[in-house]
Protein backbone atom coordinates (compact mmCIF):
# COMPACT_ATOMS: atom_id res chain seq x y z
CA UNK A 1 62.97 120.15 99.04
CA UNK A 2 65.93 121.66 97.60
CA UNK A 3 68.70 120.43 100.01
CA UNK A 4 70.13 117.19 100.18
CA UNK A 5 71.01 116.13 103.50
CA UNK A 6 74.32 114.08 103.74
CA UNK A 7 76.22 112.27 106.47
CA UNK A 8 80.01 112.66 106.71
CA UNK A 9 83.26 111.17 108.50
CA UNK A 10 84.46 113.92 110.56
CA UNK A 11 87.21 111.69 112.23
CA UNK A 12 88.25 108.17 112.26
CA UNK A 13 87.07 106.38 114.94
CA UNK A 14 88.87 105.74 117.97
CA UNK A 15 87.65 102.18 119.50
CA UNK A 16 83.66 101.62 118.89
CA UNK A 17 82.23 103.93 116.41
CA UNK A 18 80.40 107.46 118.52
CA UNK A 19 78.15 109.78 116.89
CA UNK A 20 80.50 112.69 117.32
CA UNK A 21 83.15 111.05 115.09
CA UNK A 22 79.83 111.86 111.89
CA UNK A 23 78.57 115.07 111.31
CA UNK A 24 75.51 116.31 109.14
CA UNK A 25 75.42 118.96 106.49
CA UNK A 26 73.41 119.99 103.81
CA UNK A 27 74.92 120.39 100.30
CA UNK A 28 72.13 121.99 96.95
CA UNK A 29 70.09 119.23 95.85
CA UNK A 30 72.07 117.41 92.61
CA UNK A 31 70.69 117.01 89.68
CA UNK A 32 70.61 113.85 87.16
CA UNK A 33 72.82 114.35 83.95
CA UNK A 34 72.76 112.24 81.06
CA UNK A 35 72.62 108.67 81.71
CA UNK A 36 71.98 108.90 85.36
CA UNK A 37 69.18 109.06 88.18
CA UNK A 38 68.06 111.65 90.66
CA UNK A 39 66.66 109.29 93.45
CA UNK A 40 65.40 109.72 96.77
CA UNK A 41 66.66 107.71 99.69
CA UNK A 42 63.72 105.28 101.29
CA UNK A 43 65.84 102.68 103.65
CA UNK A 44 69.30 103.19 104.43
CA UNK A 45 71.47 99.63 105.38
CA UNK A 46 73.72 100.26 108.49
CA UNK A 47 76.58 97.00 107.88
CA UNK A 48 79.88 96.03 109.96
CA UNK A 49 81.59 96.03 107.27
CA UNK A 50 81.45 99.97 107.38
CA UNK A 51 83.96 100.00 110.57
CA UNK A 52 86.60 98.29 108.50
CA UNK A 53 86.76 100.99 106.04
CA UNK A 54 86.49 103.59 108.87
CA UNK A 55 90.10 101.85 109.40
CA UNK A 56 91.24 101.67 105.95
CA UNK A 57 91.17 98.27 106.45
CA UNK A 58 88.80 96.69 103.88
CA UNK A 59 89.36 95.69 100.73
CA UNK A 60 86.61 97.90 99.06
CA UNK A 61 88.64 100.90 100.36
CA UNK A 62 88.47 103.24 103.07
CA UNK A 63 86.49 106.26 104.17
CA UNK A 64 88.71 109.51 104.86
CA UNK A 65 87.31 112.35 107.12
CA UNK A 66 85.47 114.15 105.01
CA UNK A 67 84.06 111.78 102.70
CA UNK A 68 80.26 110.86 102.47
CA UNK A 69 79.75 107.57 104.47
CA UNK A 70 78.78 104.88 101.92
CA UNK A 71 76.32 102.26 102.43
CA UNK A 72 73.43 100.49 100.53
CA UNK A 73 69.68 102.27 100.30
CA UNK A 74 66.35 101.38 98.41
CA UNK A 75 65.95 104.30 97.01
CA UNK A 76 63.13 105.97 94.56
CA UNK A 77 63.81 107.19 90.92
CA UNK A 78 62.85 111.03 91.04
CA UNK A 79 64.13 111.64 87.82
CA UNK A 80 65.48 109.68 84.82
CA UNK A 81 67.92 110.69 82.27
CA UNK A 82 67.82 107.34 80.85
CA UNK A 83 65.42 105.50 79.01
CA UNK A 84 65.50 101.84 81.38
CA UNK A 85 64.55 103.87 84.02
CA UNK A 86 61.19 106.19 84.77
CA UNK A 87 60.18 108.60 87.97
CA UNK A 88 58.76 106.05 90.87
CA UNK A 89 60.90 102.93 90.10
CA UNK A 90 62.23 101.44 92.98
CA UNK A 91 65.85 100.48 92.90
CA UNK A 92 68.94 99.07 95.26
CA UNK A 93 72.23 100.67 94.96
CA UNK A 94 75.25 102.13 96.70
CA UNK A 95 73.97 105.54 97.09
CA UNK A 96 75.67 106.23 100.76
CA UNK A 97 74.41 108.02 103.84
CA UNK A 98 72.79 110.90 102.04
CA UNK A 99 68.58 111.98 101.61
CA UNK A 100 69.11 112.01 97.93
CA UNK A 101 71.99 111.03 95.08
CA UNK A 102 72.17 110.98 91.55
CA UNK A 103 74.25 107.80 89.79
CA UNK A 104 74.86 105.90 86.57
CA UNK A 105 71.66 104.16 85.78
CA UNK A 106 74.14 100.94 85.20
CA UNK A 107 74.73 100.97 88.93
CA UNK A 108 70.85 100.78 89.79
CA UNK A 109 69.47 97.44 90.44
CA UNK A 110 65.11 97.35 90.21
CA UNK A 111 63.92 95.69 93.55
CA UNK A 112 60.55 94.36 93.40
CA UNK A 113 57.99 94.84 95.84
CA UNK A 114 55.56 92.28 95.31
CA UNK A 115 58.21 89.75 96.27
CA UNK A 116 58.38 91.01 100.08
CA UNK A 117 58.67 94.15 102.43
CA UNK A 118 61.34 97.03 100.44
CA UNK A 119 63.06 96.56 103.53
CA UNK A 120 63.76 93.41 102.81
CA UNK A 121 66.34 93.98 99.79
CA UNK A 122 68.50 95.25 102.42
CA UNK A 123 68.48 91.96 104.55
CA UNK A 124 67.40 89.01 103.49
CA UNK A 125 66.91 89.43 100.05
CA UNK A 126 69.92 91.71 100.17
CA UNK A 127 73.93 91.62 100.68
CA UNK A 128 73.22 89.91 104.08
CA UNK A 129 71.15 86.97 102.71
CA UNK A 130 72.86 86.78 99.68
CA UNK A 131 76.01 86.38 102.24
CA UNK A 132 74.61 83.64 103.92
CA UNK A 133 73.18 82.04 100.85
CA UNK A 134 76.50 81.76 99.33
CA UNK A 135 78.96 81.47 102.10
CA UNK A 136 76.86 78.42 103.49
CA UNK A 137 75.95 76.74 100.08
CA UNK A 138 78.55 77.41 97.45
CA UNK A 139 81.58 77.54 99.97
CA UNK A 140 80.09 75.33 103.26
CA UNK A 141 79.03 72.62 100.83
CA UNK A 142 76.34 71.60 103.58
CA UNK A 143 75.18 67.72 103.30
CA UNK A 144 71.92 66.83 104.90
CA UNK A 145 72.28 65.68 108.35
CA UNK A 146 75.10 68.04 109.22
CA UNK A 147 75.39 69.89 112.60
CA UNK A 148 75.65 73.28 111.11
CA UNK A 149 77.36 75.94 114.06
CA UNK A 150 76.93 79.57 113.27
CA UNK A 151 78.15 82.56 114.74
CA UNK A 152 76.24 86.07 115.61
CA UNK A 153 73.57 83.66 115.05
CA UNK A 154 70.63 86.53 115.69
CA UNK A 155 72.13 88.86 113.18
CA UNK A 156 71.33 89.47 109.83
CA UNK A 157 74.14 87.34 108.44
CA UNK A 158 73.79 84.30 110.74
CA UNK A 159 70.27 84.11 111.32
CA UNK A 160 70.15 83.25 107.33
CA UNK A 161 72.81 80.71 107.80
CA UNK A 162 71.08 78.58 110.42
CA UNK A 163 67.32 78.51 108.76
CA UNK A 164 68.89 78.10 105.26
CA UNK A 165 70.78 75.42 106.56
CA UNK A 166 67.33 73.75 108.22
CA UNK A 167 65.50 74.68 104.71
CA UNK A 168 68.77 71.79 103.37
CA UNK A 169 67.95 69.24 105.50
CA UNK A 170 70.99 70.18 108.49
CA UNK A 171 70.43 70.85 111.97
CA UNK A 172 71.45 74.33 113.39
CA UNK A 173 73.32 75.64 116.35
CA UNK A 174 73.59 79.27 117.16
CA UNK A 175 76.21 81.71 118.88
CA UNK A 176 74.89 84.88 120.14
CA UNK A 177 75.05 87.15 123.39
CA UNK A 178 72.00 88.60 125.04
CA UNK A 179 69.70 85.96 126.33
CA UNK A 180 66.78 87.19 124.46
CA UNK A 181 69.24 87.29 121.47
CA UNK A 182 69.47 83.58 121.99
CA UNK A 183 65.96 83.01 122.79
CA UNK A 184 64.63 84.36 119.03
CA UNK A 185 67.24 82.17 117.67
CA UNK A 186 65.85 79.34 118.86
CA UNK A 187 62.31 80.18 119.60
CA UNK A 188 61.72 82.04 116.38
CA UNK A 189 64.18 80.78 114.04
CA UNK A 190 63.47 77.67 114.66
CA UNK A 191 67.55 76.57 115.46
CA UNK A 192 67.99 73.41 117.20
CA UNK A 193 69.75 75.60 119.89
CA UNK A 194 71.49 78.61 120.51
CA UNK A 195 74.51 79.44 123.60
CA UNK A 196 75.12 82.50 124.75
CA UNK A 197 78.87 83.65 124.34
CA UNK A 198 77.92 86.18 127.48
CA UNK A 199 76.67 83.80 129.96
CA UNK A 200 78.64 80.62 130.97
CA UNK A 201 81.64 78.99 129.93
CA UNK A 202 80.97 79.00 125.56
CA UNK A 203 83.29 75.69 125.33
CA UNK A 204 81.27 73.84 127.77
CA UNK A 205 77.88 74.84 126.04
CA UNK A 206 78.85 73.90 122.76
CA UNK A 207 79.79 70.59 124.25
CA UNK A 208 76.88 70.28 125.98
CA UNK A 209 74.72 70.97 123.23
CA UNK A 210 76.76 68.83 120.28
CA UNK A 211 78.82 66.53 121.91
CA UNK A 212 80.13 65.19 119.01
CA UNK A 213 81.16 68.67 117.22
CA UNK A 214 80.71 69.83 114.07
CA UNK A 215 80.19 69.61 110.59
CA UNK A 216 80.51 73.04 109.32
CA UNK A 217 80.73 76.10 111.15
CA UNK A 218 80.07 79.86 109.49
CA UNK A 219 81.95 82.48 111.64
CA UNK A 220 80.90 86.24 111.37
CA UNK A 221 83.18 87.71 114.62
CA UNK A 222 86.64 85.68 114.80
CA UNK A 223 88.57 85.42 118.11
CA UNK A 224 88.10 83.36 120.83
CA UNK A 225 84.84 81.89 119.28
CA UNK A 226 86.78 80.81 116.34
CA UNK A 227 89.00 78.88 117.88
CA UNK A 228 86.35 77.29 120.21
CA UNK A 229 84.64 76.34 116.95
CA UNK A 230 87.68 75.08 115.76
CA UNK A 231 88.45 72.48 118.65
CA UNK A 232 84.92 71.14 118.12
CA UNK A 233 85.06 70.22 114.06
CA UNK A 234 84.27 67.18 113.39
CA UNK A 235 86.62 65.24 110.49
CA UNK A 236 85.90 66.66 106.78
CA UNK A 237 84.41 69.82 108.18
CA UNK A 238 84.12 72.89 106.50
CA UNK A 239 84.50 76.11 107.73
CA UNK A 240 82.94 79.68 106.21
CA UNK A 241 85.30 82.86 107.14
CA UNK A 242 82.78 85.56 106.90
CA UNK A 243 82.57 88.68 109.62
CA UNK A 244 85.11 90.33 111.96
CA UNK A 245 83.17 91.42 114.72
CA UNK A 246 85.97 90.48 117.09
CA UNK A 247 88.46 93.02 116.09
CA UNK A 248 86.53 95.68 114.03
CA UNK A 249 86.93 97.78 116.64
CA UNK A 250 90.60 97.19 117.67
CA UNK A 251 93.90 98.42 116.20
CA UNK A 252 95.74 95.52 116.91
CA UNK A 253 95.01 92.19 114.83
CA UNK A 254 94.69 89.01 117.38
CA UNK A 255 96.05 85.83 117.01
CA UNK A 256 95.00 82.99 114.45
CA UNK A 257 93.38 80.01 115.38
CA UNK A 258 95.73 77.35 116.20
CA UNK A 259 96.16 75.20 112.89
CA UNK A 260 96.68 71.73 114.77
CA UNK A 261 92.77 71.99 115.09
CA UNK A 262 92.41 72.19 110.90
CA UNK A 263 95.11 69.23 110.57
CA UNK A 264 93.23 66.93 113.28
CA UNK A 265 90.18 67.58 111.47
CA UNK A 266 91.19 67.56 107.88
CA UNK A 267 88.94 70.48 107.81
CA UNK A 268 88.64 73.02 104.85
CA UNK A 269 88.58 76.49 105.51
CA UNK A 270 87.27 79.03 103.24
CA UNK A 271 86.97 83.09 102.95
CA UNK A 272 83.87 84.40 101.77
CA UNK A 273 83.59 87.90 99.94
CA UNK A 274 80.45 88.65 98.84
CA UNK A 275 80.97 90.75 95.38
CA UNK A 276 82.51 87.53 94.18
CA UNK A 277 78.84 85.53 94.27
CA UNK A 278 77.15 88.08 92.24
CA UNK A 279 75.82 85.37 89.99
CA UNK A 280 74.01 83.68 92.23
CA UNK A 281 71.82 86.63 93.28
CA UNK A 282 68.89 86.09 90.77
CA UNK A 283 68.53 82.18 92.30
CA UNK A 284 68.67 83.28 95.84
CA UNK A 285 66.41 86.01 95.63
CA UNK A 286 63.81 83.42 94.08
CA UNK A 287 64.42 81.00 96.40
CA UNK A 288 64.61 82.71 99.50
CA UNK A 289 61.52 84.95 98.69
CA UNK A 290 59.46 81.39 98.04
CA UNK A 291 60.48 80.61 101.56
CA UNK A 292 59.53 83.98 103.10
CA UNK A 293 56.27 83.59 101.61
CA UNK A 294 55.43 80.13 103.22
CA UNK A 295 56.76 81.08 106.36
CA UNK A 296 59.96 79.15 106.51
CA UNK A 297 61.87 82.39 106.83
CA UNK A 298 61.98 85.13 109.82
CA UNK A 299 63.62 87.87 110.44
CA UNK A 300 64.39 90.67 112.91
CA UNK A 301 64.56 94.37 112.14
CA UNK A 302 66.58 96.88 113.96
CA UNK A 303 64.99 100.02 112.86
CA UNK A 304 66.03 104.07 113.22
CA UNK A 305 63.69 106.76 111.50
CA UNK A 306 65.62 109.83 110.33
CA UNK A 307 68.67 109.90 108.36
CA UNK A 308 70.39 112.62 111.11
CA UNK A 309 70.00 109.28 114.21
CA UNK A 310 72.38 107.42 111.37
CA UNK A 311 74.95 107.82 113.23
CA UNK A 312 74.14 106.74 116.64
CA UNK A 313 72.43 103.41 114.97
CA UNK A 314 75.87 102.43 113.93
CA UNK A 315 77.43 103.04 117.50
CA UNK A 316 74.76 100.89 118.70
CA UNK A 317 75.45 97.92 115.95
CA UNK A 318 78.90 98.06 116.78
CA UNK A 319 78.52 98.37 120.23
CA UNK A 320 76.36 94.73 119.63
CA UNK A 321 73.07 96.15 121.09
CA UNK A 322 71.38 96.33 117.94
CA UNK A 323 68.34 93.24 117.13
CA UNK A 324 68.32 92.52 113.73
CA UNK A 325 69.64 93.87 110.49
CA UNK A 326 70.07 97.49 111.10
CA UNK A 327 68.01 100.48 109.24
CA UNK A 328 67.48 103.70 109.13
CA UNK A 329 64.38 104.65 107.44
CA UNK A 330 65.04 108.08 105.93
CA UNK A 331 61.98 108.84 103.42
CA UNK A 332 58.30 107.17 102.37
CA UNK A 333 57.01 104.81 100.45
């Protein structure tokens, strides 16, 4: 092959993400220079996050029309120009929405496929897990015993949250919209339940199914299900500020949660980025790949083949009618 196919921004989105606001073109097929790695694109991660720097709005900066769409990949080591790396290594890195890209071998991270599915280091062995892992651990502080409340609960993000949260002893409530959504969470997953933000009156469900609120509640969307959450903590809660699904796709910012909810409940509220938990990725991987061995851990895939449907798997994550963490599978194994 002597073209690398590539996935641009041709405009900024207007509302939810459409595949006419990408466009595909080929560009000659780079080459590795000292130091760096020609490597060939295997899985492709499709992440919210991406809509925020559609916007200009997140704090790992924005994509401008024009520019290459970013985004995580397992990729293949064609060719090496340095000496830790050799052709047919398997690595994770930030290569963006492209069949093939050469980079600094420093920015290359080995994956290792006799821990679990390559697809894997994407999800739950990748930035989502390692998301959960942190956000609910290091910054939810979860005690055993706790009534843990997550939101987006069949997503890639909070489906980790909920079974690490079993996996410590806590029992776990999910938020999610389709019914079948729900019904993996709970049937699958193993949560103690999950309520459907789609079908009934969310306040009264979360009532119905924890009466006596919360312990710690993990957010991945904002809005109105934040500040439901928020009237249900229970006193010394903790709450994990994660995801944005709620106004990705907005111009306008909506309102706050009301803070009389945080003073009633002397709760502690926390943002979680996670390029600051970087440390902790060599213990979670290791831990979390134990548990996916013995069974303790599931996990949904929402999977495109061909790099060129990219962009119409992204409308449909943020659109919400993806199931599971979203990939496109662009070359093989």
């Amino acid at each position: 092959m002597s073209q690398n196919t590539q996935i641009l921004l041709k405009r900024q989105s207007a509302g939810v993400p459409v595949a006419a606001d990408f466009e595909t073109t080929t560009a000659p097929m780079p080459a590795a220079g000292e130091g760096e790695l020609l490597c060939e694109t295997l899985y492709l991660s499709l992440d919210p996050y991406l809509r925020g720097k559609i916007s200009g709005r997140h704090l790992s900066g924005a994509i401008l029309p024009g520019d290459l769409m970013a985004g995580e990949a397992i990729s293949r080591v064609v060719d090496s120009k340095h000496a830790d790396f050799a052709p047919g290594d398997l690595i994770r890195a930030h290569t963006g929405w492209q069949s093939h890209s050469t980079l600094p071998a420093a920015e290359a991270r080995r994956v290792d496929p006799s821990l679990a599915p390559l697809s894997t280091f994407l999800g739950v062995l990748g930035m989502p897990g390692l998301t959960a892992y942190a956000g609910l651990l290091r910054l939810g502080e979860p005690v055993a015993g706790d009534t843990v409340l997550v939101s987006a609960a069949s997503g890639a993000v909070g489906s980790m949250v909920g079974q690490i949260a079993m996996q410590k002893g806590c029992r776990a409530i999910g938020i999610a919209g389709a019914p079948e959504k729900c019904a993996w969470v709970k049937d699958t997953a193993g949560f103690a339940d999950c309520v459907s933000y789609k079908t009934g009156n969310l306040r009264e469900q979360l009532d119905e199914c924890s009466p006596d609120g919360f312990d710690l509640y993990f957010d991945n969307v904002g809005g109105d299900t934040l500040q439901a959450a928020m009237e249900r903590l229970r006193l010394g809660a903790r709450v994990v500020l994660c995801g944005l699904m709620a106004q990705y796709n907005t111009t306008e910012m909506p309102p706050g949660p009301n803070p009389a909810w945080i003073i009633k409940a002397r709760a502690t509220v926390r943002g979680m980025v996670v390029y600051d938990h970087e440390d902790l990725r060599e213990t979670f991987v290791k831990e979390v790949s134990g548990w996916l061995r013995e069974g303790k851990i599931h996990y949904l895939e929402d999977r495109t083949s061909g790099l060129e449907n990219a962009a119409e798997a992204f409308s449909r994550l943020m659109r919400g009618d993806n199931v599971g963490k979203a990939i496109v599978v662009v070359g093989d194994e």
